[in-house]
Protein backbone atom coordinates (compact mmCIF):
# COMPACT_ATOMS: atom_id res chain seq x y z
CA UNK A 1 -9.08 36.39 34.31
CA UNK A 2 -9.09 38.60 31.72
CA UNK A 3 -9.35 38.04 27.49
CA UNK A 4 -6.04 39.56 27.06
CA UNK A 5 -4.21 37.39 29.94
CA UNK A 6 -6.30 33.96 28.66
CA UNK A 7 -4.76 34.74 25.07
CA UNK A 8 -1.03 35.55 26.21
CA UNK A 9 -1.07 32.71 28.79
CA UNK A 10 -2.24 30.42 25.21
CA UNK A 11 0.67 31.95 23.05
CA UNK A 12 3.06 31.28 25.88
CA UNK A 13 1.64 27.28 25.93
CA UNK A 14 2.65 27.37 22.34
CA UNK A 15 5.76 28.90 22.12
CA UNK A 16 6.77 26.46 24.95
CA UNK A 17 5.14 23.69 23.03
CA UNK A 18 7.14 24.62 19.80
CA UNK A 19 10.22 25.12 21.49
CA UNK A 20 10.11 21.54 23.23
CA UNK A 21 9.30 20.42 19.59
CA UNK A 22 12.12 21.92 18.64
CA UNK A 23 14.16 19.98 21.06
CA UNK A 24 13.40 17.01 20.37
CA UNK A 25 13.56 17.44 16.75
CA UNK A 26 17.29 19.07 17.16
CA UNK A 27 17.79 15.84 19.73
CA UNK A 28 16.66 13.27 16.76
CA UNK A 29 18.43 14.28 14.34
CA UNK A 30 21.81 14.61 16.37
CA UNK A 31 21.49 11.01 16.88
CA UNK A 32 20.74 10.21 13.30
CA UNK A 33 23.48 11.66 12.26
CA UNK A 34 25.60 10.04 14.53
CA UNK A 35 24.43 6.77 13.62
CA UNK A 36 25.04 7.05 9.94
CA UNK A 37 28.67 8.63 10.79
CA UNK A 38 29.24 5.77 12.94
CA UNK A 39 27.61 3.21 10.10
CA UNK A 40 29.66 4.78 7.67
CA UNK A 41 33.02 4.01 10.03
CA UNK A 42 32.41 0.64 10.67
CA UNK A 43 31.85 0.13 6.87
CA UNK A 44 34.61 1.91 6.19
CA UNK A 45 36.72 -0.43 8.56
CA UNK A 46 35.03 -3.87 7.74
CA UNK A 47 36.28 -2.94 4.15
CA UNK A 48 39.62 -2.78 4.96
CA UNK A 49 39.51 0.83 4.31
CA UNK A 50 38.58 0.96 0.87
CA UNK A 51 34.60 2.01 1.45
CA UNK A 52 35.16 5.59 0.52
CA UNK A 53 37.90 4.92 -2.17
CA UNK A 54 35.36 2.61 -3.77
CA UNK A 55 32.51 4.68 -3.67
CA UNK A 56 32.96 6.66 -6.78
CA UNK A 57 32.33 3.78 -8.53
CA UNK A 58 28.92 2.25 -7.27
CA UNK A 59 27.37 3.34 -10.55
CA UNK A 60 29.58 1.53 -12.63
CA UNK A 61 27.37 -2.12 -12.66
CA UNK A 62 24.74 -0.45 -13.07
CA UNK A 63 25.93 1.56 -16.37
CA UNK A 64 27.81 -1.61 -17.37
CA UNK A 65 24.60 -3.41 -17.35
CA UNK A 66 22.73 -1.32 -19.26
CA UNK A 67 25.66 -0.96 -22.02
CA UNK A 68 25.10 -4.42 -22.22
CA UNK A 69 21.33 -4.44 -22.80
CA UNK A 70 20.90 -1.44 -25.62
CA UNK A 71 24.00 -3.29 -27.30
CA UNK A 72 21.62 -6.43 -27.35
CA UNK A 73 18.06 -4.74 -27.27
CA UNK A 74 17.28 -6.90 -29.92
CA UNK A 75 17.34 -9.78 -27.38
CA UNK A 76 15.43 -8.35 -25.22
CA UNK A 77 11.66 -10.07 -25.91
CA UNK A 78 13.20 -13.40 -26.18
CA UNK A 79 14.67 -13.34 -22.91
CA UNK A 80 11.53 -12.34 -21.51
CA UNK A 81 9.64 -14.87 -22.99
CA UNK A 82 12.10 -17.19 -21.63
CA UNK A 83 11.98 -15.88 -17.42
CA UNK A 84 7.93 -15.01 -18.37
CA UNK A 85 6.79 -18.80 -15.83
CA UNK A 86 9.72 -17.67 -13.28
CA UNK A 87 7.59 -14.47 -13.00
CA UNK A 88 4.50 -16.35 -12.83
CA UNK A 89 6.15 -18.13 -10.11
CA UNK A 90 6.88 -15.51 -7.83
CA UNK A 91 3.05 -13.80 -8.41
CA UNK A 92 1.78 -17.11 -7.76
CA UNK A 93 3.83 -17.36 -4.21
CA UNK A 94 2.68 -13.79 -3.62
CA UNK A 95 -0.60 -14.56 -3.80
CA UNK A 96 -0.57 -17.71 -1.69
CA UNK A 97 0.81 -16.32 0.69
CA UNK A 98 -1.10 -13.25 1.13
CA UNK A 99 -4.16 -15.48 1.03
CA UNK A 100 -3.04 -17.37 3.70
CA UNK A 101 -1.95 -14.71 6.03
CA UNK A 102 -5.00 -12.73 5.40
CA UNK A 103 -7.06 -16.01 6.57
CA UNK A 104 -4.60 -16.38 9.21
CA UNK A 105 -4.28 -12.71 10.22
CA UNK A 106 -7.92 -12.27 10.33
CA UNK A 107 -8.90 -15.39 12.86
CA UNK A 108 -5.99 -13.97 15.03
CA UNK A 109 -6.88 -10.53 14.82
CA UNK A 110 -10.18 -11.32 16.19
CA UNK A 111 -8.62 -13.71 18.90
CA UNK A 112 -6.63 -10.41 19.60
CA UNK A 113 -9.64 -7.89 20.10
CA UNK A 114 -11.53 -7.15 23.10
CA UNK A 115 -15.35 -7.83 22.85
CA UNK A 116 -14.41 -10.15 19.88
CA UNK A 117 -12.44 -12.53 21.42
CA UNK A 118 -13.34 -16.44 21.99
CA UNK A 119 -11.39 -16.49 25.16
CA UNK A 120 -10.32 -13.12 26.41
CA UNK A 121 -7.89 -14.26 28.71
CA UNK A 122 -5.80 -15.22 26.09
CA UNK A 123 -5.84 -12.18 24.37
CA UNK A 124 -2.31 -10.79 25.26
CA UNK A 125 -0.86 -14.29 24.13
CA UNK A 126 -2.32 -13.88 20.39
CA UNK A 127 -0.70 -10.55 20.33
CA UNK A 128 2.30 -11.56 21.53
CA UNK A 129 2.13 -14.48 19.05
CA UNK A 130 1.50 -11.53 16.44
CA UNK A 131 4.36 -9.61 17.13
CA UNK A 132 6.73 -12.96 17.24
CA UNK A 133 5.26 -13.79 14.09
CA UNK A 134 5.38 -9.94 12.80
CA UNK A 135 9.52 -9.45 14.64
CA UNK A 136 11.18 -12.54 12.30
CA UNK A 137 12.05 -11.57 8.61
CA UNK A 138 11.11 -13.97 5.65
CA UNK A 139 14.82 -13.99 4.71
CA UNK A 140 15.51 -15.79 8.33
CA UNK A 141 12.63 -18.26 7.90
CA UNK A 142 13.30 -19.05 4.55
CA UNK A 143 16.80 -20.15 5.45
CA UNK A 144 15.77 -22.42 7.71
CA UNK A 145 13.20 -23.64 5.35
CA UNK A 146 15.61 -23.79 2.40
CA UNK A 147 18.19 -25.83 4.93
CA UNK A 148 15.16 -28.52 6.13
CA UNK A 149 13.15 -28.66 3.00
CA UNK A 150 15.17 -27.66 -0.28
CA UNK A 151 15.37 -25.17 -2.35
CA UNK A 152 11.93 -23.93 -4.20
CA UNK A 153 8.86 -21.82 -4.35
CA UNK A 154 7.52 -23.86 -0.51
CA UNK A 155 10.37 -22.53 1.82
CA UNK A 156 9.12 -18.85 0.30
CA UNK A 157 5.84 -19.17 0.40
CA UNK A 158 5.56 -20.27 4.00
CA UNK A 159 8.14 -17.66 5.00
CA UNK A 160 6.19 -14.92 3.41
CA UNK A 161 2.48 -16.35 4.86
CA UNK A 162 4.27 -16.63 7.86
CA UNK A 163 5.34 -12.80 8.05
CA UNK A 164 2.14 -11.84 6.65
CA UNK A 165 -0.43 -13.45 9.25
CA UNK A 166 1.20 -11.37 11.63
CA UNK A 167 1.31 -7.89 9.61
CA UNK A 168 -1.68 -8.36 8.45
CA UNK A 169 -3.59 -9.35 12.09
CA UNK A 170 -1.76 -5.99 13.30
CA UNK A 171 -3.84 -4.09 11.42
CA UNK A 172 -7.28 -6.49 11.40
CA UNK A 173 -6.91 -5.84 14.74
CA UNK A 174 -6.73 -2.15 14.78
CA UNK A 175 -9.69 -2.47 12.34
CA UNK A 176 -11.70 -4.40 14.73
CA UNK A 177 -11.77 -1.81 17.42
CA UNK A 178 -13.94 0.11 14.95
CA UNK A 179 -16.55 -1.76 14.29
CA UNK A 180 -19.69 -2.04 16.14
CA UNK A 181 -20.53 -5.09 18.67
CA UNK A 182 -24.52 -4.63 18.07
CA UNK A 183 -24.73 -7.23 15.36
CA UNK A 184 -22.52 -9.46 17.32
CA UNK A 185 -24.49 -9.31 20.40
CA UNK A 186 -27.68 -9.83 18.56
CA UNK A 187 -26.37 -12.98 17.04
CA UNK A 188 -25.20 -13.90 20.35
CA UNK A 189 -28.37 -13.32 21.84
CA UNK A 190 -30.23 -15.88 19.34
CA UNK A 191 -27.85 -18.41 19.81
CA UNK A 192 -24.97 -18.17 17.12
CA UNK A 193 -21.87 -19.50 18.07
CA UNK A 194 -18.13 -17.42 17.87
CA UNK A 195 -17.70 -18.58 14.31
CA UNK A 196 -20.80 -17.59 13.15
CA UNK A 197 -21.28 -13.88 15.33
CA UNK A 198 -17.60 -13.14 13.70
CA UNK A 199 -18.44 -14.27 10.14
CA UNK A 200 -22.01 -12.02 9.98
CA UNK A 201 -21.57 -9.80 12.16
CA UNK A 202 -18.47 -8.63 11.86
CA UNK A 203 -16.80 -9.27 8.33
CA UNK A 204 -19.36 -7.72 6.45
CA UNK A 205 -18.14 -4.27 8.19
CA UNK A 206 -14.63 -4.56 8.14
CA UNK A 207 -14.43 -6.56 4.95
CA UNK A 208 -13.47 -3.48 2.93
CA UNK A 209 -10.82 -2.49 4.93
CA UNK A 210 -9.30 -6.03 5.12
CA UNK A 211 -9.08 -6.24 1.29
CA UNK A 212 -7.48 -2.81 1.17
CA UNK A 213 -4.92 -3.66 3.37
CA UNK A 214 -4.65 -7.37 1.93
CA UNK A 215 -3.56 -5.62 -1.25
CA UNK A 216 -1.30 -3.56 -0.14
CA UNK A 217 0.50 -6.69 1.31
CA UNK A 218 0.29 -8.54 -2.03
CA UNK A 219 2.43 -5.90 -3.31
CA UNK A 220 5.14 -5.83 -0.48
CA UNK A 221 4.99 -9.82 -1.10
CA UNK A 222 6.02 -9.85 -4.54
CA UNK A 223 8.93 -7.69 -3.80
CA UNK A 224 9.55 -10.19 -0.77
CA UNK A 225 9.00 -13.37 -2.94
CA UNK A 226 11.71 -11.74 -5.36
CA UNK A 227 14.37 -10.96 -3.13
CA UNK A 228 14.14 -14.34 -1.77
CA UNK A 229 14.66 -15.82 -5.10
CA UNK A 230 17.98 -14.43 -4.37
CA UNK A 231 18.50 -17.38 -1.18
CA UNK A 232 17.38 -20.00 -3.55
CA UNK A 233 13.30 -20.16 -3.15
CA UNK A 234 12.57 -20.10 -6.71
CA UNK A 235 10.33 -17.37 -8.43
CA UNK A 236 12.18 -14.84 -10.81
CA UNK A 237 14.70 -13.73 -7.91
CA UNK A 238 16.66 -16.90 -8.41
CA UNK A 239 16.80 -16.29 -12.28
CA UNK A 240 17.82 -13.02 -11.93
CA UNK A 241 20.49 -13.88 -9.27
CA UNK A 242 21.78 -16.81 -11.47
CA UNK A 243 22.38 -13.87 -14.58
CA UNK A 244 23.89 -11.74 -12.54
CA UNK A 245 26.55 -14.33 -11.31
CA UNK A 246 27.85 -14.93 -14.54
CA UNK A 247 28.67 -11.69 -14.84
CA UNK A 248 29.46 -9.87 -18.96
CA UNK A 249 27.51 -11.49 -21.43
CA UNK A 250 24.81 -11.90 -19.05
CA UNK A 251 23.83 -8.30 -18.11
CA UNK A 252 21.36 -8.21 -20.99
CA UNK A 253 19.32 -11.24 -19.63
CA UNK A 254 19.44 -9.10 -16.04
CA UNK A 255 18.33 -6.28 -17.49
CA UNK A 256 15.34 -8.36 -19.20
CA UNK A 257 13.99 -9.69 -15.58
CA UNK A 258 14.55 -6.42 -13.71
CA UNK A 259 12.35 -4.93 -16.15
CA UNK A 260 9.91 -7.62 -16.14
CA UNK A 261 9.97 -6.98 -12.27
CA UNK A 262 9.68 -3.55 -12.14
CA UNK A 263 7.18 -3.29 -14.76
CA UNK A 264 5.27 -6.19 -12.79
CA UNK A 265 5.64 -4.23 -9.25
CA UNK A 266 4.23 -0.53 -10.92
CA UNK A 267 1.21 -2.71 -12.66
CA UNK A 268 0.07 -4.65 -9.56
CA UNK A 269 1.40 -0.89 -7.40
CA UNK A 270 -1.15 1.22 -9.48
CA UNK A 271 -3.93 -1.49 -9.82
CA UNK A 272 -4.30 -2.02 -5.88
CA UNK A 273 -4.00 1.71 -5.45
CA UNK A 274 -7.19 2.09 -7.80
CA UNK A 275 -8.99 -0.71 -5.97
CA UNK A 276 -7.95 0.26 -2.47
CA UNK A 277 -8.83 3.73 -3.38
CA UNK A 278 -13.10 2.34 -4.46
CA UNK A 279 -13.10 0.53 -1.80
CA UNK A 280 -11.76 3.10 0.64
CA UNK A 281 -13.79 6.35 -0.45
CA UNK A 282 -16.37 4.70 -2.13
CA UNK A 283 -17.58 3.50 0.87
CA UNK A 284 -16.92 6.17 2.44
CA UNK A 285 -19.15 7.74 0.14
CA UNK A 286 -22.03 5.16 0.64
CA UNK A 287 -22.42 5.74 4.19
CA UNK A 288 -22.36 9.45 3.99
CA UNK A 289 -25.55 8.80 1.93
């Protein structure tokens, strides 16, 4: 076969290629749009018909709100003195339960990875277990929580950890597969036991990793700890629900925590970035030297 019939029988491969792309893009987005048409009808219907008649006016909390709070900016600092322990609340759940997930995440994940595991037979069961664990939302654990224990910062904490262990071992897991079994088998072969092979042979590689992605799930947890406030589990969520609900002459103590929260959320956002970021390509850069 010639050049000339090797290249054209490549450009026809990729024009066929691109076309099928095509396709399937064209395909996706058909669907898309018929879901939201068919989301917007059913909203439209389950509002009695007054979904697009309303919507003009979804802006006008928000501006309400903030008429409110530059009317009393004054107030401002003193309310957020007052909600500053509910915030401390909901970092504190945030962190407790990304601690406890990443513990929990990481003995499954290594349960869950081939060449790591204690008993390999079991290893589809702790993924399954995983995605069970990964498939229920905090809001729907937390209910049940809320309902059996009370209301407070527990219900959300366990919710959260209990989300998180399975997130996070999703992703120890895929981190696993990376690293190398020789330090493993050379503890094995002088007598270490699991614990001990998994603990020095195989955190010290993957330890990076694990923190980067640990922080990255301490920042999806605060936003999770807040908007279960909103069910009653404590943390500045509930404060900022109970504002809301009494409605004018309120707002400005809302606006006061959803600053708080949002200024919180870009502060611990940019932080982890800079420290996923070292430990990322700085060690990236170590080994390439």
């Amino acid at each position: 076969m010639s050049d000339a019939t090797g290249i054209r029988l490549i450009h026809d491969d990729y024009i066929a290629l691109t076309r099928r792309k095509r396709l399937y893009s064209g395909i996706l987005l058909a669907i898309f749009v018929a879901l939201m048409t068919s989301g917007f009808m059913l909203a439209d219907s389950r509002n009695a018909g007054g979904f697009w008649s309303g919507l003009h006016r979804v802006l006008d909390f928000p501006k309400t709100v903030v008429a409110e709070a530059v009317d009393k900016a004054a107030e401002l600092p003193g309310h957020v003195v007052t909600y500053f322990p509910a915030l401390v609340e909901t970092l504190n759940i945030a962190a407790v339960s990304t601690l406890t997930g990443a513990l929990g995440g990481m003995v499954l994940s290594m349960l869950a990875t081939r060449g790591m595991a204690r008993w390999p037979a079991l290893i589809p069961v702790f993924r399954r277990i995983m995605d069970v664990m990964r498939a229920v939302p905090e809001i729907v654990i937390a209910l049940v929580l809320i309902f059996v224990l009370g209301g407070g910062p527990v219900p959300a904490m366990i919710a959260i950890a209990f989300h998180t262990t399975g997130a996070l071992g999703k992703l120890f897991s895929e981190v696993n597969e990376n690293a190398s079994l020789k330090p493993v088998e050379g503890l094995a072969s002088v007598g270490a036991n699991w614990t001990q092979q998994m603990v020095l042979g195989v955190v010290p590689q993957v330890a990076p990793n694990y923190l980067s992605y640990a922080l990255l799930r301490f920042e999806i947890n605060i936003r999770a700890s807040a908007i279960l406030g909103f069910v009653g589990a404590g943390g500045i969520g509930y404060e900022l629900k109970n504002a809301m609900s009494w409605g004018q002459g309120k707002y400005d103590e809302s606006a006061a925590i959803f600053l708080m929260l949002f200024t919180t959320i870009v502060v611990v956002d940019q932080t982890s970035s800079w420290f996923r970021d070292r430990l990322t390509h700085g060690r990236r850069v170590e080994m390439l030297a």
